[in-house]
N, C-alpha and C. Protein backbone atom coordinates (compact mmCIF):
# COMPACT_ATOMS: atom_id res chain seq x y z
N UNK A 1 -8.11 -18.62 -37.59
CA UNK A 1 -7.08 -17.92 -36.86
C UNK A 1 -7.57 -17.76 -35.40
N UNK A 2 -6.73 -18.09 -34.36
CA UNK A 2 -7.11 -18.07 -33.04
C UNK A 2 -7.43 -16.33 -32.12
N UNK A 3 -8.31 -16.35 -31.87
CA UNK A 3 -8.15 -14.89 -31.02
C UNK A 3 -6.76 -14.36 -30.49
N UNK A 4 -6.40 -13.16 -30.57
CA UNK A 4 -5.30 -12.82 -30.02
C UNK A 4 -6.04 -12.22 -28.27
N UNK A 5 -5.29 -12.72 -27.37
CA UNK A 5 -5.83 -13.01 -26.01
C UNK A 5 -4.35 -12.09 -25.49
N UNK A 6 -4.84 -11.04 -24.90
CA UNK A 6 -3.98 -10.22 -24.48
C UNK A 6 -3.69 -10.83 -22.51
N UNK A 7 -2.27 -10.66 -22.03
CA UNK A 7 -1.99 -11.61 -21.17
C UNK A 7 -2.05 -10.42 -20.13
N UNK A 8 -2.81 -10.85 -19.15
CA UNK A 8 -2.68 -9.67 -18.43
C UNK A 8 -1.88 -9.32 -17.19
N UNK A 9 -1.08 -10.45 -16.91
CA UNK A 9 0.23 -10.46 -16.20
C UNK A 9 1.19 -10.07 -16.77
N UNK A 10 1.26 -9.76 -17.99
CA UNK A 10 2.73 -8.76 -18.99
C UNK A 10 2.83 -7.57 -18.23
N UNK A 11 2.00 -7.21 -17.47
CA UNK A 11 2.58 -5.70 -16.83
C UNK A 11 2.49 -5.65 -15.76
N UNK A 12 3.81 -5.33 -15.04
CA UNK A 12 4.67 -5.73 -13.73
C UNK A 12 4.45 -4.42 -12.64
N UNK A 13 4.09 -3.51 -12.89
CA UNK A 13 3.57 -1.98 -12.43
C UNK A 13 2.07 -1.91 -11.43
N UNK A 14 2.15 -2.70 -10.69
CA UNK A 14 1.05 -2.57 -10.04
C UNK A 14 1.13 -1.69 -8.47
N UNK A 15 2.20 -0.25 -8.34
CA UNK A 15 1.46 -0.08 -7.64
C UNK A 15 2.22 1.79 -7.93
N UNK A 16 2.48 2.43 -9.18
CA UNK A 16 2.74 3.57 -9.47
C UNK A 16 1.07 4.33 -9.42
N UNK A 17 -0.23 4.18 -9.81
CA UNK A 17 -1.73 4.42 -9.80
C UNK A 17 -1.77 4.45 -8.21
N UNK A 18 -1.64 3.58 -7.64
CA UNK A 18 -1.75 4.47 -5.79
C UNK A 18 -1.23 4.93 -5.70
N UNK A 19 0.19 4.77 -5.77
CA UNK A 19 1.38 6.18 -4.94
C UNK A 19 0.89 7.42 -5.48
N UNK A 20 0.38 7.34 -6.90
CA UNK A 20 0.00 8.93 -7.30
C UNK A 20 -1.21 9.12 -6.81
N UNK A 21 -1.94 8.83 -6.90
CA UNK A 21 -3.18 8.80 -5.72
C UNK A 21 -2.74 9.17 -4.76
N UNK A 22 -2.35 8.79 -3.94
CA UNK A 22 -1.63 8.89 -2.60
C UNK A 22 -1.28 10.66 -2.40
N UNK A 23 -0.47 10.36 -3.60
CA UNK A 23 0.80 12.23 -3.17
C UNK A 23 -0.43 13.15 -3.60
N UNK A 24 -1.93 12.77 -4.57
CA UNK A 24 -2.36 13.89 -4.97
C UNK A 24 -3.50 14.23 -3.71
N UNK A 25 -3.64 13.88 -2.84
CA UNK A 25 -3.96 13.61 -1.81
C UNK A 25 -3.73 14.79 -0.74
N UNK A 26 -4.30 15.73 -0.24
CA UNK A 26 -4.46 16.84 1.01
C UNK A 26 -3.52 16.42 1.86
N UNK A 27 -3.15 16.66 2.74
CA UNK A 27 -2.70 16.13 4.23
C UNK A 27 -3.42 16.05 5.34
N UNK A 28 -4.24 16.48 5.42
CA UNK A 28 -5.90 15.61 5.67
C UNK A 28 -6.19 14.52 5.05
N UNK A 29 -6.47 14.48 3.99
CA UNK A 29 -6.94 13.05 3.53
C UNK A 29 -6.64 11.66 3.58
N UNK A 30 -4.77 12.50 3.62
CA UNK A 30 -3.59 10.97 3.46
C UNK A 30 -3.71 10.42 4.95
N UNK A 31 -4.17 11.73 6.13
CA UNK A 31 -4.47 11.32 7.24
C UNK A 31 -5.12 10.85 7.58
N UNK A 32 -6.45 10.90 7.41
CA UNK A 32 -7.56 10.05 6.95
C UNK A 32 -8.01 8.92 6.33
N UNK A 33 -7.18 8.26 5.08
CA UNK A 33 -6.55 7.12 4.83
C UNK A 33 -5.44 6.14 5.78
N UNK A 34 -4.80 7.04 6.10
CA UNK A 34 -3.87 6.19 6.61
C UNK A 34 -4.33 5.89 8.33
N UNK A 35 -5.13 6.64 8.31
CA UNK A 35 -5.80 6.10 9.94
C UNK A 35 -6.78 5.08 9.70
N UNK A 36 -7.56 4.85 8.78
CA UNK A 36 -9.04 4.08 8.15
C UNK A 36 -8.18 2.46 7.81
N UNK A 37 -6.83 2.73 7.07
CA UNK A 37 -6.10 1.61 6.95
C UNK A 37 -5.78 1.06 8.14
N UNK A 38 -5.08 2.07 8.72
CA UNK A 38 -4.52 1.54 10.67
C UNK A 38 -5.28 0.26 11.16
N UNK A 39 -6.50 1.11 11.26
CA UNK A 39 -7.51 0.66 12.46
C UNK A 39 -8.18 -0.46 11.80
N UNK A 40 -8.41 -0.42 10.43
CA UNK A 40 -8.73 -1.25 9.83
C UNK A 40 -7.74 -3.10 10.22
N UNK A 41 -6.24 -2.93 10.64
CA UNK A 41 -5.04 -3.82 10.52
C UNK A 41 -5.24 -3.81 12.07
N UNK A 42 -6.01 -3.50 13.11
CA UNK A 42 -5.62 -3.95 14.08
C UNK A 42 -6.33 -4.94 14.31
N UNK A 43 -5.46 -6.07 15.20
CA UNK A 43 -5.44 -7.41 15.28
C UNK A 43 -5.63 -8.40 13.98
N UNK A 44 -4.82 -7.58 12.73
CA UNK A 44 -4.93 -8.86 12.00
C UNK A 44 -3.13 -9.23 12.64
N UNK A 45 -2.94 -10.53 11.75
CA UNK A 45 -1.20 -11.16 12.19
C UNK A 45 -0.69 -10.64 11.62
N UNK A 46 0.65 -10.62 12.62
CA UNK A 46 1.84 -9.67 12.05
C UNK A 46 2.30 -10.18 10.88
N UNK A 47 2.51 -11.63 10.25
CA UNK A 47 2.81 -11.86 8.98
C UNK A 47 1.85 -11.07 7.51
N UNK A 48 0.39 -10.93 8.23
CA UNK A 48 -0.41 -10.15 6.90
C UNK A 48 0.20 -8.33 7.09
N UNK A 49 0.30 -8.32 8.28
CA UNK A 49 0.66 -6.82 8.31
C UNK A 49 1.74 -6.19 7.55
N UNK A 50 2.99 -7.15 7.94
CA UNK A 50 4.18 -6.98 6.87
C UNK A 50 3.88 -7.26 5.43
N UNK A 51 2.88 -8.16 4.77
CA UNK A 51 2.92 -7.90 3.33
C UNK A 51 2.70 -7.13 3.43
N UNK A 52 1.13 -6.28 3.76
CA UNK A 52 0.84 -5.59 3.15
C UNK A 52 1.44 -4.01 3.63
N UNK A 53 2.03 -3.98 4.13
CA UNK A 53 2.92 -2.55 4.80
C UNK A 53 4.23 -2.60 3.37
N UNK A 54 4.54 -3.61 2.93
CA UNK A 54 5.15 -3.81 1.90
C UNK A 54 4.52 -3.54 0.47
N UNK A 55 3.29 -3.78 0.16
CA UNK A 55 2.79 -2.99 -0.76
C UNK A 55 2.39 -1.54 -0.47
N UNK A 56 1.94 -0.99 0.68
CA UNK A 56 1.93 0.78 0.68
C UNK A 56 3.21 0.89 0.55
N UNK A 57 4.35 0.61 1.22
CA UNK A 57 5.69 1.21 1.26
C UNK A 57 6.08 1.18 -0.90
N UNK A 58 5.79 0.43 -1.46
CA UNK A 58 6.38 0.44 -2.92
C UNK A 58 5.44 0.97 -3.63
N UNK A 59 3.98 1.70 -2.94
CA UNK A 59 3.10 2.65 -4.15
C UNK A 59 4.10 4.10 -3.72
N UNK A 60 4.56 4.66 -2.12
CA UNK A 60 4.96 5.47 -1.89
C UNK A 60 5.80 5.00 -0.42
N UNK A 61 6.51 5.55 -0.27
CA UNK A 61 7.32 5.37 0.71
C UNK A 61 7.02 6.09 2.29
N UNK A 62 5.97 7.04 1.88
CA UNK A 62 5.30 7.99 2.66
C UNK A 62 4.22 6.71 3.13
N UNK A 63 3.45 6.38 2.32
CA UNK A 63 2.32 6.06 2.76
C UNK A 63 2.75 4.41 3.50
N UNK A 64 3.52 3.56 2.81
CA UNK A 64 4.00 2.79 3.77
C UNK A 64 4.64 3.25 5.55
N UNK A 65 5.24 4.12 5.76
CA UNK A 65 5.98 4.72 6.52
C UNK A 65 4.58 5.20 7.57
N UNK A 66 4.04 6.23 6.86
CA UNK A 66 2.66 6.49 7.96
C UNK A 66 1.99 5.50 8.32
N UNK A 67 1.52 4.51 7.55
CA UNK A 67 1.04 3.25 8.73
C UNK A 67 1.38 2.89 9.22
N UNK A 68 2.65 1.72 9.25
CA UNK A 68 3.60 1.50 10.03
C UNK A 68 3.86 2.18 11.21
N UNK A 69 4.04 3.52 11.28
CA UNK A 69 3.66 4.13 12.35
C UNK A 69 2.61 3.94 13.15
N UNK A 70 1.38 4.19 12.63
CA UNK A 70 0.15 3.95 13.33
C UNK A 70 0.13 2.39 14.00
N UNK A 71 0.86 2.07 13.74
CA UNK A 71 0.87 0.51 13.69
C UNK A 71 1.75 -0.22 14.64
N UNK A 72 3.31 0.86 15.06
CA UNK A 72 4.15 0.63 15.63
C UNK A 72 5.11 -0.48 15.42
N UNK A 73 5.20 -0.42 14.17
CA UNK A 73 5.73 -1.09 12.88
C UNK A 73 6.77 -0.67 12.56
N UNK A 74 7.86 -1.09 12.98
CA UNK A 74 9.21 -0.48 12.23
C UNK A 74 9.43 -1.20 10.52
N UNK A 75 9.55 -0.92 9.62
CA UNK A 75 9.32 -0.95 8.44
C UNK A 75 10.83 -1.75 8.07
N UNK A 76 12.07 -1.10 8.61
CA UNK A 76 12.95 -2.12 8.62
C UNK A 76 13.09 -3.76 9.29
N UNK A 77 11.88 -4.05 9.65
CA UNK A 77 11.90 -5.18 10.48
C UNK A 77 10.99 -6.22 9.74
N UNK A 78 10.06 -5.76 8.74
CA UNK A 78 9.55 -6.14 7.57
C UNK A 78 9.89 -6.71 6.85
């Protein structure tokens, strides 16, 4: 009988574990993150910036939104 090999792309949820991270988070801290991310994205290309401003924006909508800011990133333009 063949191993049963569990697939680990069956679960489509990859980014509800940050957003809660995220909200459990001070307002200091999220500030502190979200500045460490910033500065971290300056001078990469604007095409990597928009993915990934697209994955913070779908763990939380906050935490996409505050970089983008830092970033001078309108999020609708994404």
């Amino acid at each position: 009988m063949p191993p049963i090999v569990s697939d680990h792309r069956e679960d489509t949820d990859y980014y509800s574990h940050a957003g809660a991270l995220y909200r459990l988070m001070s307002e200091e801290q999220k500030a502190l993150l979200v500045s460490n991310i910033a500065g971290a994205m300056a001078g990469v290309s604007s095409d990597v910036v928009d993915r990934q401003l697209q994955h913070f924006y779908k763990a939380d909508p906050a935490y996409g939104e505050a970089i983008a800011k830092l970033l001078n990133v309108q999020l609708n333009e994404v």
